[in-house]
C-alpha atoms as a PDB file:
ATOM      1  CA  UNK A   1     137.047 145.095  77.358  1.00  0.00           C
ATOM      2  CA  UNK A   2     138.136 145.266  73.913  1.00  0.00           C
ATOM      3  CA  UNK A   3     141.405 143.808  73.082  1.00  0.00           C
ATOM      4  CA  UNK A   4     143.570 145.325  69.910  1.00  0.00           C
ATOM      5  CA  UNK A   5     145.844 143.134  67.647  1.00  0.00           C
ATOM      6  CA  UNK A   6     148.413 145.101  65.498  1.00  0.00           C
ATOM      7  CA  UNK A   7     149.122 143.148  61.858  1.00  0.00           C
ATOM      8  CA  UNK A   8     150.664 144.844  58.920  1.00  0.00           C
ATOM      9  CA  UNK A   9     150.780 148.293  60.943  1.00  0.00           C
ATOM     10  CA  UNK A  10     146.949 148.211  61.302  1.00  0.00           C
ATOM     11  CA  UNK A  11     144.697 147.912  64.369  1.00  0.00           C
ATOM     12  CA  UNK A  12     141.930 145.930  64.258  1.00  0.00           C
ATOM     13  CA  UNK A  13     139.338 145.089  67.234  1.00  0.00           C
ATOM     14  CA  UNK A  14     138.941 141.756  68.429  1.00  0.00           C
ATOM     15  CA  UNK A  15     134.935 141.350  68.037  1.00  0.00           C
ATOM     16  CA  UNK A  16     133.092 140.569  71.391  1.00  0.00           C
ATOM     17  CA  UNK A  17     132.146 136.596  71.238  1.00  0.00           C
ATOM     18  CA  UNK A  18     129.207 135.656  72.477  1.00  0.00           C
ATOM     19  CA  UNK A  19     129.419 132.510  75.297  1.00  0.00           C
ATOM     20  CA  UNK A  20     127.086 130.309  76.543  1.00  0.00           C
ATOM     21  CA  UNK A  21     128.550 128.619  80.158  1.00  0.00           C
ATOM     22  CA  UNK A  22     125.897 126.048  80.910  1.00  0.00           C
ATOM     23  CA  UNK A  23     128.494 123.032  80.086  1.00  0.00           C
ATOM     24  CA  UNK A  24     131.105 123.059  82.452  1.00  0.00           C
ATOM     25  CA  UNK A  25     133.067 120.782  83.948  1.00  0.00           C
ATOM     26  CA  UNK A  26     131.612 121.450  87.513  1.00  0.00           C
ATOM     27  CA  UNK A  27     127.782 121.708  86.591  1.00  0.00           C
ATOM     28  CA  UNK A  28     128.276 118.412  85.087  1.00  0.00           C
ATOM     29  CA  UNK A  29     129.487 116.914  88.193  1.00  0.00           C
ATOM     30  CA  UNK A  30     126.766 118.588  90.095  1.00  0.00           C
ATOM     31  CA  UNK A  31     123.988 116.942  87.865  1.00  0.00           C
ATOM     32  CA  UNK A  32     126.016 113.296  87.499  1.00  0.00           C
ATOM     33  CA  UNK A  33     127.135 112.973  91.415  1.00  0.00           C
ATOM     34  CA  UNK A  34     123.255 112.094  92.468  1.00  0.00           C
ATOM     35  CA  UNK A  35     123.180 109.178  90.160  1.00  0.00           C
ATOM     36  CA  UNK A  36     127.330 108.030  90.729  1.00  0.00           C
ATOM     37  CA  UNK A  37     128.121 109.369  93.564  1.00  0.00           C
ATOM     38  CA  UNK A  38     131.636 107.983  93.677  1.00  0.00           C
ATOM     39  CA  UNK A  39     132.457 109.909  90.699  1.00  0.00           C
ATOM     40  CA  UNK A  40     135.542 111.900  91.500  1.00  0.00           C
ATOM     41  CA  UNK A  41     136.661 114.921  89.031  1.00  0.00           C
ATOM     42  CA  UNK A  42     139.853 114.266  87.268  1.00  0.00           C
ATOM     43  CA  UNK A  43     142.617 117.142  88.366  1.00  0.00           C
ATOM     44  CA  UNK A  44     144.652 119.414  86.270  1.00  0.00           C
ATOM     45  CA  UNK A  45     148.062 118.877  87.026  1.00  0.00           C
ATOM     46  CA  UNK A  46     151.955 119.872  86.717  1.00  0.00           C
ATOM     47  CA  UNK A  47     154.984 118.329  85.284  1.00  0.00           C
ATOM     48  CA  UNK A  48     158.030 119.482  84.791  1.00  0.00           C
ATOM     49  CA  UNK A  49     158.377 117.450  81.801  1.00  0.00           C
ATOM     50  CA  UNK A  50     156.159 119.027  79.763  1.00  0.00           C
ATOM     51  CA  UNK A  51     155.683 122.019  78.421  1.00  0.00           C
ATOM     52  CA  UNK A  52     152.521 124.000  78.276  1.00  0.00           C
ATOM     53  CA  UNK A  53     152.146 127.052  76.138  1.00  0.00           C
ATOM     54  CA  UNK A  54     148.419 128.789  75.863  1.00  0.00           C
ATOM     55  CA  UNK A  55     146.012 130.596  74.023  1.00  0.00           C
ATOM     56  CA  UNK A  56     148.794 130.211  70.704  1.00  0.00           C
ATOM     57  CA  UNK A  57     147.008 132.197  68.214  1.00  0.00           C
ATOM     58  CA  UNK A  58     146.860 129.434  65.193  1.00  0.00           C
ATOM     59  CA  UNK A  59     143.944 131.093  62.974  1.00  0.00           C
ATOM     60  CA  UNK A  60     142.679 135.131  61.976  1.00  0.00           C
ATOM     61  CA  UNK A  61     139.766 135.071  60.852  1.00  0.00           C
ATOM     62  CA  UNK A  62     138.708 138.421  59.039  1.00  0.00           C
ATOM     63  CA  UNK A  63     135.471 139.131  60.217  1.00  0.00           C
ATOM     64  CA  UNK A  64     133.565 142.523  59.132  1.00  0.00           C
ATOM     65  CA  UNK A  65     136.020 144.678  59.502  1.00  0.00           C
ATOM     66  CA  UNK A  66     137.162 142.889  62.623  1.00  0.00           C
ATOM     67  CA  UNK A  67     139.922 140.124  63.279  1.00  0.00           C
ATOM     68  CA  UNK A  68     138.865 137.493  65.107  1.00  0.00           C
ATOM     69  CA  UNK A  69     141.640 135.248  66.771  1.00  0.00           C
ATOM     70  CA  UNK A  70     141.507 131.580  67.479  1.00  0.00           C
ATOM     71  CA  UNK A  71     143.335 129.782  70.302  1.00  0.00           C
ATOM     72  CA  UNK A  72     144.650 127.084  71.457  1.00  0.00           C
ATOM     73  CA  UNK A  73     146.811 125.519  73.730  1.00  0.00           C
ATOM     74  CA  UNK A  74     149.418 123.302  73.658  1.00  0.00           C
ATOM     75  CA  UNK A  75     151.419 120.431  75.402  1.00  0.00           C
ATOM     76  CA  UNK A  76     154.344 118.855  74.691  1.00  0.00           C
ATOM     77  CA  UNK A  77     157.036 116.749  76.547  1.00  0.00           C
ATOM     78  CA  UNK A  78     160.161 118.920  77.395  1.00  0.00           C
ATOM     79  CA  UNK A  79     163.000 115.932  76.383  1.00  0.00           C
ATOM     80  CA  UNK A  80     162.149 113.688  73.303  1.00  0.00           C
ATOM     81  CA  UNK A  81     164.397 112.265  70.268  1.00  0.00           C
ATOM     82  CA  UNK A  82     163.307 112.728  66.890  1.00  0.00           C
ATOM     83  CA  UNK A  83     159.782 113.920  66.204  1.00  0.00           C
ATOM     84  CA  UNK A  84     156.569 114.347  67.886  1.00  0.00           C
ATOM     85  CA  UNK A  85     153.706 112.953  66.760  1.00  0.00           C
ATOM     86  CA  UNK A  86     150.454 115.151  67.208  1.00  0.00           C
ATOM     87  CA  UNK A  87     146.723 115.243  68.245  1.00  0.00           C
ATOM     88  CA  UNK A  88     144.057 117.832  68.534  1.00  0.00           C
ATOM     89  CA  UNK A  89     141.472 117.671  71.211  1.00  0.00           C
ATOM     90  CA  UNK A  90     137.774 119.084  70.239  1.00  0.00           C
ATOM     91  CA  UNK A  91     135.818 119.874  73.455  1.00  0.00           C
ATOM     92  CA  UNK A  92     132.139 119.737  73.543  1.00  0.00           C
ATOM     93  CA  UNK A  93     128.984 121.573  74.800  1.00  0.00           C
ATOM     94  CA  UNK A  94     126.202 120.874  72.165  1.00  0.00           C
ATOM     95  CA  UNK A  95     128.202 122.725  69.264  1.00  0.00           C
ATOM     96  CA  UNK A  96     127.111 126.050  71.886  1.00  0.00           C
ATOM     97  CA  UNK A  97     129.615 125.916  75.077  1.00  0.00           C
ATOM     98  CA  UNK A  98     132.851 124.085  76.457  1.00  0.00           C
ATOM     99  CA  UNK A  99     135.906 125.702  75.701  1.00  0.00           C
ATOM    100  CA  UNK A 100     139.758 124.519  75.070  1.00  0.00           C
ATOM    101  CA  UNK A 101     140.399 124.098  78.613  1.00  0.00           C
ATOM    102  CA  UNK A 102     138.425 121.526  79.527  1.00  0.00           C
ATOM    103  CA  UNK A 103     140.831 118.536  78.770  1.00  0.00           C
ATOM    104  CA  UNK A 104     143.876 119.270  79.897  1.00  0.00           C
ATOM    105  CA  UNK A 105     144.212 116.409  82.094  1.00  0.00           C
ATOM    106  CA  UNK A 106     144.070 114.356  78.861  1.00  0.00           C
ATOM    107  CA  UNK A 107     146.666 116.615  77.266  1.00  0.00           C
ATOM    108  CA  UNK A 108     149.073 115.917  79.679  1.00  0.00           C
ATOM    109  CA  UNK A 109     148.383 112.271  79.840  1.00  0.00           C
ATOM    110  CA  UNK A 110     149.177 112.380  76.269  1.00  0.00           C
ATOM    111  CA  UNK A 111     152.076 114.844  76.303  1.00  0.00           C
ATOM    112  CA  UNK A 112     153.921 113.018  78.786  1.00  0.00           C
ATOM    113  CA  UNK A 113     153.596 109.698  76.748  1.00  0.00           C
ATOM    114  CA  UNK A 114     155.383 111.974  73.991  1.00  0.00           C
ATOM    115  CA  UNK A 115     153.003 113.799  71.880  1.00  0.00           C
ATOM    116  CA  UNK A 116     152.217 117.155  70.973  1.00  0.00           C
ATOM    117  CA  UNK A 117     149.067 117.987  72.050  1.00  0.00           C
ATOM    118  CA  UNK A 118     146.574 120.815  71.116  1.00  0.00           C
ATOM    119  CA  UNK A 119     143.624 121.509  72.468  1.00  0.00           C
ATOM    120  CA  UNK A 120     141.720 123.651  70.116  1.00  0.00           C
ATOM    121  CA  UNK A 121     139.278 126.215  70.424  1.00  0.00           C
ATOM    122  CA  UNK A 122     136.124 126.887  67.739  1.00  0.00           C
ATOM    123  CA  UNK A 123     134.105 128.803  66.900  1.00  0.00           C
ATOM    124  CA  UNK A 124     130.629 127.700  68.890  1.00  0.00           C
ATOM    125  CA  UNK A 125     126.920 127.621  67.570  1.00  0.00           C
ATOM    126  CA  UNK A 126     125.988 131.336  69.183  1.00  0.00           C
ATOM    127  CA  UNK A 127     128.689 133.017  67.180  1.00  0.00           C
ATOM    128  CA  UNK A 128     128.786 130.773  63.852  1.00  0.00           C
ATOM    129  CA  UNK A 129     126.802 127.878  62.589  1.00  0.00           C
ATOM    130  CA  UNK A 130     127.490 124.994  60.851  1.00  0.00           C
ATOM    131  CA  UNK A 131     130.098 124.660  59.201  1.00  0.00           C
ATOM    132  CA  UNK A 132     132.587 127.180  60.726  1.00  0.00           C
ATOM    133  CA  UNK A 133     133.391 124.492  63.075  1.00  0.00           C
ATOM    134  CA  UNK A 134     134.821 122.507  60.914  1.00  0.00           C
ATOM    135  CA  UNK A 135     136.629 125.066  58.699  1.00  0.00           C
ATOM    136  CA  UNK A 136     138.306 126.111  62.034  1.00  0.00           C
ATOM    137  CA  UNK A 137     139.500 122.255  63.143  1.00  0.00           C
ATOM    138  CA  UNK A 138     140.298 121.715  59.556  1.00  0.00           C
ATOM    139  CA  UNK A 139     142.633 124.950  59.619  1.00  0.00           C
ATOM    140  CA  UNK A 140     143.870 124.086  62.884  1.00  0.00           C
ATOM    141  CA  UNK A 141     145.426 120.366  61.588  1.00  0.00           C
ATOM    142  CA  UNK A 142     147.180 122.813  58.564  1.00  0.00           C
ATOM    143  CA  UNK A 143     148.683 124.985  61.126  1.00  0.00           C
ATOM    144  CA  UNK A 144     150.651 122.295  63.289  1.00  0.00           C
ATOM    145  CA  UNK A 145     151.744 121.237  59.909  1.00  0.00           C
ATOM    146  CA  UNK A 146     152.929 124.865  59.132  1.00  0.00           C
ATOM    147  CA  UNK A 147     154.586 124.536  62.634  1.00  0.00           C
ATOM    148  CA  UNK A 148     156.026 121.405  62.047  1.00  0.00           C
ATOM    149  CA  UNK A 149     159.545 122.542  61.800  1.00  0.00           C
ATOM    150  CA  UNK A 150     159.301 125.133  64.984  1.00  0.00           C
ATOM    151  CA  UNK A 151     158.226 122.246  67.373  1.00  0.00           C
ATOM    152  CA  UNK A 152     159.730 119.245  65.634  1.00  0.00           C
ATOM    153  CA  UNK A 153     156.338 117.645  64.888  1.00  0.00           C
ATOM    154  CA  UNK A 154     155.784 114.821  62.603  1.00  0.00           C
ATOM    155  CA  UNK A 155     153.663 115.952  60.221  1.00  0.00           C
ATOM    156  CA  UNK A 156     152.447 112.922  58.585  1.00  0.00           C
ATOM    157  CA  UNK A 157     151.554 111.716  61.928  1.00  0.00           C
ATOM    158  CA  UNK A 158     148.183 113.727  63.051  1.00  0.00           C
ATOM    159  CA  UNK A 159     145.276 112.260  65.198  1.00  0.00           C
ATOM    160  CA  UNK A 160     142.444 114.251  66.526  1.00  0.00           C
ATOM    161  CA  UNK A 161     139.890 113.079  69.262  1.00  0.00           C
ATOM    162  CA  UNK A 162     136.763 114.803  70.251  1.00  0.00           C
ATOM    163  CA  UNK A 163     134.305 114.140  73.289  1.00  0.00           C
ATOM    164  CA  UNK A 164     130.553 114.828  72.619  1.00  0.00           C
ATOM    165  CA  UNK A 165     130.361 117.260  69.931  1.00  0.00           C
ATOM    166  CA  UNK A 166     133.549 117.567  69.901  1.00  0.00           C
ATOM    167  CA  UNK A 167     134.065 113.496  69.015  1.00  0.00           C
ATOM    168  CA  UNK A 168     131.197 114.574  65.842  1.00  0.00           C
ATOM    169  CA  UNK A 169     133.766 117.435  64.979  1.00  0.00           C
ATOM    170  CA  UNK A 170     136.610 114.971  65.090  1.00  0.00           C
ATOM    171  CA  UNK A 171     135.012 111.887  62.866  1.00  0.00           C
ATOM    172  CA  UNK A 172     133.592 114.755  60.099  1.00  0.00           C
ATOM    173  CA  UNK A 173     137.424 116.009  60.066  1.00  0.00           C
ATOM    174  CA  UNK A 174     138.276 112.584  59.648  1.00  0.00           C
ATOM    175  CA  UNK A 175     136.323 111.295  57.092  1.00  0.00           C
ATOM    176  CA  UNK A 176     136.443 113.997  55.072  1.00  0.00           C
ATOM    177  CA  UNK A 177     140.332 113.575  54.459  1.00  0.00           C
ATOM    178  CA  UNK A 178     140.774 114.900  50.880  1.00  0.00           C
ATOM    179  CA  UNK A 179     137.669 116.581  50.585  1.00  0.00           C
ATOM    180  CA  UNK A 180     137.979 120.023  49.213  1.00  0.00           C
ATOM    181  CA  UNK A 181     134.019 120.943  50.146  1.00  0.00           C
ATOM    182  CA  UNK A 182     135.189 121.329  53.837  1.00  0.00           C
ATOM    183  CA  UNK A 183     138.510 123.012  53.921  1.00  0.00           C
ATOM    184  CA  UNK A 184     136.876 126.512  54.611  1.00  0.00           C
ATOM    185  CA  UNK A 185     139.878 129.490  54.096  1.00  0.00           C
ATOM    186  CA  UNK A 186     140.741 129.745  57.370  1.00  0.00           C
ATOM    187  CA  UNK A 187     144.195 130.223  56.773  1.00  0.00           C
ATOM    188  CA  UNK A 188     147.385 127.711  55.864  1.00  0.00           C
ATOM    189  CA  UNK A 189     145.787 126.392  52.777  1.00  0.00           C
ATOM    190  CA  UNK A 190     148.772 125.289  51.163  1.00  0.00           C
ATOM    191  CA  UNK A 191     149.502 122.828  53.690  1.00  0.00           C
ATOM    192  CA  UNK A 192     147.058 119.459  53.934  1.00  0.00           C
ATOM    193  CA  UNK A 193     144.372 119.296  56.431  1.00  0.00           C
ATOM    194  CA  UNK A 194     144.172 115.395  56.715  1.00  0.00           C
ATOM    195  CA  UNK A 195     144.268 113.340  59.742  1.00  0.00           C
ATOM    196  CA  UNK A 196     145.870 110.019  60.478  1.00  0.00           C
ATOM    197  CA  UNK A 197     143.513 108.809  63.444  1.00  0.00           C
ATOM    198  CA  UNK A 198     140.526 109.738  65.173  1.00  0.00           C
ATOM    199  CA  UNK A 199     139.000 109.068  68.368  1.00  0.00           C
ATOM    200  CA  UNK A 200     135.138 109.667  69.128  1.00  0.00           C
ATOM    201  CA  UNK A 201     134.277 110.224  72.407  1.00  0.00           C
ATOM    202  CA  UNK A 202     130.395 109.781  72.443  1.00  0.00           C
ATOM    203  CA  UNK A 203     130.441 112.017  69.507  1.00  0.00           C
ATOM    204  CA  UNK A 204     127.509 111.577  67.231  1.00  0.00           C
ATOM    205  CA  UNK A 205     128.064 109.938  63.757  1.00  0.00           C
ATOM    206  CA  UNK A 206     124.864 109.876  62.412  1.00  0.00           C
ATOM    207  CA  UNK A 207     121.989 113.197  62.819  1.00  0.00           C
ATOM    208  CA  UNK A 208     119.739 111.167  60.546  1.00  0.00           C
ATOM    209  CA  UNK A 209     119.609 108.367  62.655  1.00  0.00           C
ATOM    210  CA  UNK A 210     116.134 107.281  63.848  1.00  0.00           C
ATOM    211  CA  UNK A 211     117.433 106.979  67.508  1.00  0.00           C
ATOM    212  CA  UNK A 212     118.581 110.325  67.272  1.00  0.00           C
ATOM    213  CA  UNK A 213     115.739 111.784  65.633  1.00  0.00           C
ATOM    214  CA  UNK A 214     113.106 110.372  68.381  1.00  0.00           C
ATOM    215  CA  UNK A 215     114.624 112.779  70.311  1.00  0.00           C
ATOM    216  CA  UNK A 216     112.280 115.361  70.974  1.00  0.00           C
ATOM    217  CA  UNK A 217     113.898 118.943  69.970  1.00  0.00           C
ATOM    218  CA  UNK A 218     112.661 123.109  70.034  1.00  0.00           C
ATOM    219  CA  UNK A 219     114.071 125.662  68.241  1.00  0.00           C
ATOM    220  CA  UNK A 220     117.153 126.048  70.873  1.00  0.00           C
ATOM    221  CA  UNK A 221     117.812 122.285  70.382  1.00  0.00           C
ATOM    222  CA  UNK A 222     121.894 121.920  70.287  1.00  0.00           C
ATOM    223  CA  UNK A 223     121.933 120.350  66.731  1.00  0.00           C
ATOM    224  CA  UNK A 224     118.852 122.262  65.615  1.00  0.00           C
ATOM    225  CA  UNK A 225     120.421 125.861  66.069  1.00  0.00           C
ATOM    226  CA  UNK A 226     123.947 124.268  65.332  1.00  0.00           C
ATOM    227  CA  UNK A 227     122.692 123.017  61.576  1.00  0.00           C
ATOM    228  CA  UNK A 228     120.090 126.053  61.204  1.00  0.00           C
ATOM    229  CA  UNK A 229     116.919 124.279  61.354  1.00  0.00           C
ATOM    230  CA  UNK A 230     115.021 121.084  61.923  1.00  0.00           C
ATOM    231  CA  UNK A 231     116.044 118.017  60.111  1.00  0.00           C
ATOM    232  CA  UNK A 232     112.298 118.142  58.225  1.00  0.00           C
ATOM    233  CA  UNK A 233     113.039 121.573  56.531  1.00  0.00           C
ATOM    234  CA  UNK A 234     117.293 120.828  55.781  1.00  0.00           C
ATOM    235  CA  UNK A 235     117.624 117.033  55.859  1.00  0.00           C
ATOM    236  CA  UNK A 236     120.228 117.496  53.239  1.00  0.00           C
ATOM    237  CA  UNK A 237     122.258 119.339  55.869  1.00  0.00           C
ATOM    238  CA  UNK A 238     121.594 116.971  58.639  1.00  0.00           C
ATOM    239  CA  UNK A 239     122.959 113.989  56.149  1.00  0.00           C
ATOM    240  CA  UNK A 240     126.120 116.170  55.274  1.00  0.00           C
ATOM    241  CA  UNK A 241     127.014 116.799  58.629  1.00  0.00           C
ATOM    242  CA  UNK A 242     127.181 113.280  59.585  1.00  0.00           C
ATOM    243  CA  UNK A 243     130.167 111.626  59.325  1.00  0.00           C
ATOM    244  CA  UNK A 244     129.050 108.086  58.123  1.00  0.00           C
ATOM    245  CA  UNK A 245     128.196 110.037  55.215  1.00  0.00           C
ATOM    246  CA  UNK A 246     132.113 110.502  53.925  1.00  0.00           C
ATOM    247  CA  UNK A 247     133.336 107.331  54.903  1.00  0.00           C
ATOM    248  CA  UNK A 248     135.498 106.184  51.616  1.00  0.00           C
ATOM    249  CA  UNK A 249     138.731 104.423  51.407  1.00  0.00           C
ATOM    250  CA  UNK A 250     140.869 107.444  52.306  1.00  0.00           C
ATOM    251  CA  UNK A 251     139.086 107.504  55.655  1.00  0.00           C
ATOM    252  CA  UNK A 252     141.645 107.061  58.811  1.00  0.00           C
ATOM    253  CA  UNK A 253     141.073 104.285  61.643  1.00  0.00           C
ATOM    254  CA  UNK A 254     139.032 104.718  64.452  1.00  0.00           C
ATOM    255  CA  UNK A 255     138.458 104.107  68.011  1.00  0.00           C
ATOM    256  CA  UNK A 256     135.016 104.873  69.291  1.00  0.00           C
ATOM    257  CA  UNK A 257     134.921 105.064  73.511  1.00  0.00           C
ATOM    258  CA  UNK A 258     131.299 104.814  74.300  1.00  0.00           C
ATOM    259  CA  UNK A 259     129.572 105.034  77.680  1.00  0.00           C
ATOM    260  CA  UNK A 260     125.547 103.799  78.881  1.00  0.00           C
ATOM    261  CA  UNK A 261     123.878 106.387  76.932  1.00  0.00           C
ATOM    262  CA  UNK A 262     123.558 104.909  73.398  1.00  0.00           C
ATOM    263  CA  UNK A 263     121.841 107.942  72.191  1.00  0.00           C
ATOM    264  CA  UNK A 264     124.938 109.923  71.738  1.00  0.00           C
ATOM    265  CA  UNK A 265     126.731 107.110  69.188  1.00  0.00           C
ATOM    266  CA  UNK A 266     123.483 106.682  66.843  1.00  0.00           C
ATOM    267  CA  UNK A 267     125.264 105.311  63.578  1.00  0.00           C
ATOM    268  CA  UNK A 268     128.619 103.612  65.533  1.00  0.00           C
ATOM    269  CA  UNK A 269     127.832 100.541  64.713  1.00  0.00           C
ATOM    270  CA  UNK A 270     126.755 101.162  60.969  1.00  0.00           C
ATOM    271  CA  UNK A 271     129.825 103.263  60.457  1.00  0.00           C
ATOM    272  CA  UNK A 272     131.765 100.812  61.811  1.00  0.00           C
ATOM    273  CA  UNK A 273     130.919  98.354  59.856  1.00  0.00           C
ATOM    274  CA  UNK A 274     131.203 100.815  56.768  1.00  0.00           C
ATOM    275  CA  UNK A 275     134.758 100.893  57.715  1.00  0.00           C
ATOM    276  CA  UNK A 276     135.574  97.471  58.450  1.00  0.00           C
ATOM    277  CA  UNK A 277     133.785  96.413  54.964  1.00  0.00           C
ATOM    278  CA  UNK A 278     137.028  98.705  53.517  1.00  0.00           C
ATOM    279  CA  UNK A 279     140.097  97.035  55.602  1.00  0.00           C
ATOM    280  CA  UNK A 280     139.799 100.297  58.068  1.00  0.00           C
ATOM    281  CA  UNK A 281     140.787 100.263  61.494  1.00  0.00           C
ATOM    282  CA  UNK A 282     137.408 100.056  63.257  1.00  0.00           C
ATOM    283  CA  UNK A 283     137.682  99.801  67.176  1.00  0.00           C
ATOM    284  CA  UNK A 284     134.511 100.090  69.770  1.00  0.00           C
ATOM    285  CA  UNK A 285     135.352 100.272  73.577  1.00  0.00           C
ATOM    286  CA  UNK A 286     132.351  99.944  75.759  1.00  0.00           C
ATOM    287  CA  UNK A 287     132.665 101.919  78.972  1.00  0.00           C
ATOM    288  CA  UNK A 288     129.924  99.796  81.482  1.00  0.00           C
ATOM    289  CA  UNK A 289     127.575 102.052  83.270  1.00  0.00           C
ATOM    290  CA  UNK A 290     129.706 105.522  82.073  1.00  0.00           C
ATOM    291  CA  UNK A 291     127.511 108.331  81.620  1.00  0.00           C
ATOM    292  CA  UNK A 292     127.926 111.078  78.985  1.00  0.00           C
ATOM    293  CA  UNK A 293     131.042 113.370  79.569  1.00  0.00           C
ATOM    294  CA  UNK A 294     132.772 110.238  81.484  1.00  0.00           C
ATOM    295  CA  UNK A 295     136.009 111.812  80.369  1.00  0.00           C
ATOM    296  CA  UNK A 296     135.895 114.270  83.045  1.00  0.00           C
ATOM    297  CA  UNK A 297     135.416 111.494  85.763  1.00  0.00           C
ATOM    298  CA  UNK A 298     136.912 108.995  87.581  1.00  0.00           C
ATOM    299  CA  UNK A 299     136.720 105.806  87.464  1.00  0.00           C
ATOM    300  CA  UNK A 300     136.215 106.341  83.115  1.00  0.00           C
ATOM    301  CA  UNK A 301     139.289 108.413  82.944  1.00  0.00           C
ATOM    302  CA  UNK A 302     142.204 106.180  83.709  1.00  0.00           C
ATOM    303  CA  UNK A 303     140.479 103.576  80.898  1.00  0.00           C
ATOM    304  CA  UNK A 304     139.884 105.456  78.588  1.00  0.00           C
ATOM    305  CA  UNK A 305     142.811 107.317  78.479  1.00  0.00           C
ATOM    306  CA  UNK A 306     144.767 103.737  78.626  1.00  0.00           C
ATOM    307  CA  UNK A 307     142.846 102.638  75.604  1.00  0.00           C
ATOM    308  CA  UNK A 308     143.650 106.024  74.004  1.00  0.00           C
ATOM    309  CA  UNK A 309     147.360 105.626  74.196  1.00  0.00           C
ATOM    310  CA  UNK A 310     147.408 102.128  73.076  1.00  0.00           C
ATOM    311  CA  UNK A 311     145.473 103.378  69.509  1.00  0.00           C
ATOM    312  CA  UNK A 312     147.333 106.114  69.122  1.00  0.00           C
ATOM    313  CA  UNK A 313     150.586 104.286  69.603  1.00  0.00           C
ATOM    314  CA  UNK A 314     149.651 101.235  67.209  1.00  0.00           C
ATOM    315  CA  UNK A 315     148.448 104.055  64.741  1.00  0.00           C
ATOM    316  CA  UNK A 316     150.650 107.026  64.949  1.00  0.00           C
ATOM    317  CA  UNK A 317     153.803 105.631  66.298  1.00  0.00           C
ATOM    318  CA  UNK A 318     154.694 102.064  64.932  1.00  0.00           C
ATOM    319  CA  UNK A 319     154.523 103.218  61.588  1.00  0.00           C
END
């Protein structure tokens, strides 16, 4: 079905976007419960004290002819005083699949411990490589500061967090603070796209990494179609689209929640020490005997999303 937006008096068509639905929530149970089968999947829920508004449009992207519209949705607490800190949440699916919904249980974890939450979608690997991802996310921390009077946000007070490739998304945002090179044009360029926090979910901070590249890869490889080609042919690309390669002075703290798999945080403990070495916030929780995408599951979920409040209250509140 094709959908019609009307701006300035003139129609354009919403493009058909390609989706890959391989990574779900469910089909990751399904392949995790032989291995922990007490995991239990975290539930969506309602509360009346928050409020939950989705798919706000918060990019257009002018695409061919065509406007393409990017979504998100958003969670806030319905009773507060003063203003609302914020943080963006960057699911994952290999750069390729995931979508926004996928952690609203966090979001209203968060929103009911009084932020504004906003769960982002991107644009994924089979409709835009590297680095549209990161132009979007980027855009995406200017628009809640363009909306910073409507929903009485705090705009100098802006975490993101990220699971998988989503957590990769999140640390490149981050450490690229003040970095022109990434901004993209994605829209709401006169306001800053710098973060004050991030969390890294098992995101990967280093593709050059010699643990990641033992990994044996093909053509359809996540990061290989993500980046547009094996790290022997682009290395420069791989390098640029590894965090630990921007970490400066202006770079935020950060927590890092990591579970068994060590694979999937090549570089933490370099780029942790990176940041330490510069007075940075540097924080490593170790989940015991989590698996990858723990942040669906129970018994990871109620940790991790204590150890997330606690960071995001000593960095985005108490100051």
């Amino acid at each position: 079905m094709v959908l019609f937006f009307l701006i300035g008096g003139n129609a354009f068509a919403q493009p058909e976007i390609p989706k890959d639905t391989t990574y779900t929530i469910w089909s990751t149970y399904t392949k995790l419960r032989k291995d922990y089968p007490h995991i239990q999947v975290v539930e969506s829920f309602r509360n009346p004290k928050i409020i939950q508004e989705k798919d706000v449009t918060y990019a257009m992207l002018a695409r061919s002819g065509n406007n393409r519209a990017l979504k998100a949705d958003v969670y806030y607490p319905k009773k507060f005083k003063g203003k609302l800190p914020a943080v963006i949440i960057v699911h994952g699916g290999g750069w390729r699949s995931g979508d926004k919904s996928m952690h609203a249980p966090l979001a209203r974890q968060l929103a009911l411990s009084g932020f504004f939450v906003m769960c982002a979608e991107y644009q994924l690997s089979l409709e835009a490589k590297y680095p549209a991802a990161v132009h979007n996310l980027k855009a995406a921390v200017r628009w809640l500061r363009s909306q910073a009077g409507e929903y009485a946000l705090d705009e100098s007070k802006i975490a993101i967090i990220g699971g998988s490739a989503g957590g990769q998304l999140a640390s490149l945002v981050g450490t690229t603070n003040g970095n022109t090179a990434f901004e993209g044009s994605d829209g709401y360029e006169k306001f800053s796209s710098n973060v004050r926090a991030v969390i890294d979910l098992d995101g990967l901070l280093d593709f050059t990494h010699a643990e990641n590249l033992a990994v044996r890869r093909n053509d359809y490889s996540a990061d290989v179609f993500w980046l547009g080609g094996f790290y022997d042919s682009i290395p420069d690309r791989w390098k640029e689209a590894s965090p630990i390669t921007h970490v400066t002075a202006s770079t935020p703290p950060f927590l890092f929640i990591n579970s068994s798999q060590t694979r999937f945080h090549a570089g933490c403990k370099e780029m942790v020490e990176q940041l330490q070495s510069l007075g940075i916030k540097a924080e490593v929780v170790q989940l015991e005997g989590a698996p990858h995408s723990y942040w669906f599951f129970e018994p990871w979920f109620t940790p991790m999303s204590d150890h997330i409040k606690a960071f995001l209250n000593q960095t985005l509140k108490k100051r």
